[in-house]
Protein backbone atom coordinates (compact mmCIF):
# COMPACT_ATOMS: atom_id res chain seq x y z
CA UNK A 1 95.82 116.03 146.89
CA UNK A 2 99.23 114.34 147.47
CA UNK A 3 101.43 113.63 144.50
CA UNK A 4 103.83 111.28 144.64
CA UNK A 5 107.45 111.36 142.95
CA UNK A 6 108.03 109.08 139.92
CA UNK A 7 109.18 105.33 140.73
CA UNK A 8 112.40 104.19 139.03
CA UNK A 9 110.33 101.21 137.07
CA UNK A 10 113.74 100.65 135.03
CA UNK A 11 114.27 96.27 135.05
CA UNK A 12 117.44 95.32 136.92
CA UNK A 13 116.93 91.76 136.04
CA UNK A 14 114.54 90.30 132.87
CA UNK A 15 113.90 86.52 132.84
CA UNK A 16 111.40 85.05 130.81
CA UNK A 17 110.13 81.50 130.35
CA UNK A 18 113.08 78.84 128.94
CA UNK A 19 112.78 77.68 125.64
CA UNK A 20 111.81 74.36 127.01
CA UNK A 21 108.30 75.55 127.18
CA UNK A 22 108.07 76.32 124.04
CA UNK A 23 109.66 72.53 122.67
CA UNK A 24 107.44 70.53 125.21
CA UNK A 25 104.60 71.96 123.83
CA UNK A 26 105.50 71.38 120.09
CA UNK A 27 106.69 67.60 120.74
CA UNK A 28 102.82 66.39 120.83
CA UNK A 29 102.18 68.36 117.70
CA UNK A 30 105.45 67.14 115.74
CA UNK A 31 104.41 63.26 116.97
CA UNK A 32 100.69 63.75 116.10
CA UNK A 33 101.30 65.27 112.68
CA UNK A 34 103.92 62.32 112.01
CA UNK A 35 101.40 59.81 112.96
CA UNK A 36 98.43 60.82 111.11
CA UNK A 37 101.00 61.27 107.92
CA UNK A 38 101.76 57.44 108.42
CA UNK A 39 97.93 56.99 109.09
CA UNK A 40 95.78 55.35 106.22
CA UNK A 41 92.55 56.83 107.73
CA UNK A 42 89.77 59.64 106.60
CA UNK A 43 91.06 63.22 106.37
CA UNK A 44 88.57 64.30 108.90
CA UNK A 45 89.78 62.00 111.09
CA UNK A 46 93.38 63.38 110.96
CA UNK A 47 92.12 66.38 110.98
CA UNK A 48 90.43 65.79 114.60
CA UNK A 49 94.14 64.04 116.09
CA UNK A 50 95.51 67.34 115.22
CA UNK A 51 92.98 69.69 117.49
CA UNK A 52 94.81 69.01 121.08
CA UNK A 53 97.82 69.39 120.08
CA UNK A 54 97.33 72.10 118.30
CA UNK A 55 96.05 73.61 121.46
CA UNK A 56 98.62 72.40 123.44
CA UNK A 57 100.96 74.47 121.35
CA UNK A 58 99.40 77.77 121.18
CA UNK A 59 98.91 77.28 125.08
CA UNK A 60 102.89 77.18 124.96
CA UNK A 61 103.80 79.64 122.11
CA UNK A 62 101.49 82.46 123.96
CA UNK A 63 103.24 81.32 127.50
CA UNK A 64 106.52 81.61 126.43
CA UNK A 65 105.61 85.32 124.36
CA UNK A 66 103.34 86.39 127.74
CA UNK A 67 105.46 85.78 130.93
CA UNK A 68 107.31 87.51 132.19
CA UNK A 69 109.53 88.12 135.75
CA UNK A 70 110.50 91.15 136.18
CA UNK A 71 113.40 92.68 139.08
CA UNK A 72 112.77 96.46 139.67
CA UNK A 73 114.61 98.95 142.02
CA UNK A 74 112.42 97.69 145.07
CA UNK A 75 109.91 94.90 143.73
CA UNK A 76 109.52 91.77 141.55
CA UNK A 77 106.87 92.08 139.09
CA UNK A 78 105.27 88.46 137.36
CA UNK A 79 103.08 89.00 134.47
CA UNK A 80 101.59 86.24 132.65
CA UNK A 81 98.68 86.12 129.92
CA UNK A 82 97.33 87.94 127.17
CA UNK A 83 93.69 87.54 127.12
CA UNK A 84 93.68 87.56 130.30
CA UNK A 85 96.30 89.63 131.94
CA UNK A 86 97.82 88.98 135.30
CA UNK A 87 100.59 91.33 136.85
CA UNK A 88 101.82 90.87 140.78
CA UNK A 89 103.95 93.03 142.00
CA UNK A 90 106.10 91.87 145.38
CA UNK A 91 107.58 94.70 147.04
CA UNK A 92 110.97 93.72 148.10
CA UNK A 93 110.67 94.60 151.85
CA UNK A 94 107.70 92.05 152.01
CA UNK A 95 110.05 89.16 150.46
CA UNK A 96 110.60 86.24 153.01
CA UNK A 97 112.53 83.56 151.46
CA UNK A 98 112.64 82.55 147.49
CA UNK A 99 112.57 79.00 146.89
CA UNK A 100 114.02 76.92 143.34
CA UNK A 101 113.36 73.41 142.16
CA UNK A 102 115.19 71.93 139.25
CA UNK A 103 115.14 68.64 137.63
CA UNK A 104 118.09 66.83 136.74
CA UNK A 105 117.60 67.69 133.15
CA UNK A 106 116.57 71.50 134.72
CA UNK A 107 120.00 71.90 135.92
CA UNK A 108 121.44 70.61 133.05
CA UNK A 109 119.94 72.89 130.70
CA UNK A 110 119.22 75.69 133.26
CA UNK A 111 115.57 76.09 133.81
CA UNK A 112 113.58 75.51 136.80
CA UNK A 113 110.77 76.86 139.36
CA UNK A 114 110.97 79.82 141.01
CA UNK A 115 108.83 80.02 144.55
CA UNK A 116 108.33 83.41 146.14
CA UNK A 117 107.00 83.49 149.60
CA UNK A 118 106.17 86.84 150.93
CA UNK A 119 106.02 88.16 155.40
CA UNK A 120 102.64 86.72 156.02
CA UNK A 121 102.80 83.28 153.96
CA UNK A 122 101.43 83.61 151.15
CA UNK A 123 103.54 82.31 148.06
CA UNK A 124 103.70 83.14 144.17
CA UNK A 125 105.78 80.15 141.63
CA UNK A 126 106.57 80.64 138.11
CA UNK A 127 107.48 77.44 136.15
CA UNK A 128 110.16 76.88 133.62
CA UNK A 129 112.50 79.93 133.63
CA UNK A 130 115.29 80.28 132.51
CA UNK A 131 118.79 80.97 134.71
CA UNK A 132 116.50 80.78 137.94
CA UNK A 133 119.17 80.42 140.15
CA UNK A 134 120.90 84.16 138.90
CA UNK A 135 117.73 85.67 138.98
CA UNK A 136 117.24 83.97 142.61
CA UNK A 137 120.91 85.80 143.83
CA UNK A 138 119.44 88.80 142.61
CA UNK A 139 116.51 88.84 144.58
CA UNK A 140 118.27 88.67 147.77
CA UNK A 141 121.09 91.03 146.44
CA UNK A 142 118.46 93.57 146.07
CA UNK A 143 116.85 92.34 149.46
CA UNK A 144 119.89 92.85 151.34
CA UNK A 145 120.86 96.31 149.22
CA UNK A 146 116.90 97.28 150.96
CA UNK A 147 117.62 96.51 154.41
């Protein structure tokens, strides 16, 4: 039997979803609730405008309280869900190139897409982080620190 020393799994970098997540997914609640307020119609059927939505935003409350991205001495860690649990863990040697989209309203209020794409193409993208373009220099300040 082999052992192993401990790993260093302290973060250098944290980033987490951007708080956009979390308003885009309220909007279609706020807008339902004011329009079956305004709506002379059966409780039930108020009731029944509200179920989506109301979906929609526990989709984005447990995205925003469930992701994570995570920059450790030698690998990037994603984690996402939390009845259903989902951790990848890149080691930093295997890191080709990391790609970043932004919209124009990303780059105003710094969020945007974050595309990893490993030696042997496969890829990994998180949506709607926040400060993707710091955690991006990272990533290849730690690539470059490996090398």
């Amino acid at each position: 039997m082999t052992t192993h020393p401990p790993q260093n799994k302290s973060p250098i970098a944290l980033l987490g979803p951007h708080w956009i997540e979390f308003v885009s997914s309220a909007l279609p609640l706020m807008f339902v609730s004011l329009v079956a307020v305004c709506l002379t119609a059966p409780a039930f059927l108020k009731t029944v405008m509200l179920v989506l939505p109301c979906a929609f935003f526990i989709r984005g409350v447990a995205t925003v309280f469930s992701t994570s991205v995570t920059l450790h001495q030698g690998e990037v860690e994603l984690k996402s869900g939390i009845l259903q649990r989902a951790t990848i863990s890149i080691p930093i040697s295997r890191i080709e190139s990391v790609g970043m989209r932004q919209s124009i309203l990303g780059r105003t209020l710094d969020y945007g897409t974050l595309t990893i794409r490993t030696i042997g193409g496969d890829s990994v993208s998180t949506i709607n982080l926040g400060s993707p373009e710091v955690f991006r220099k990272q990533i290849y300040f730690a690539l470059s620190m490996s090398i």
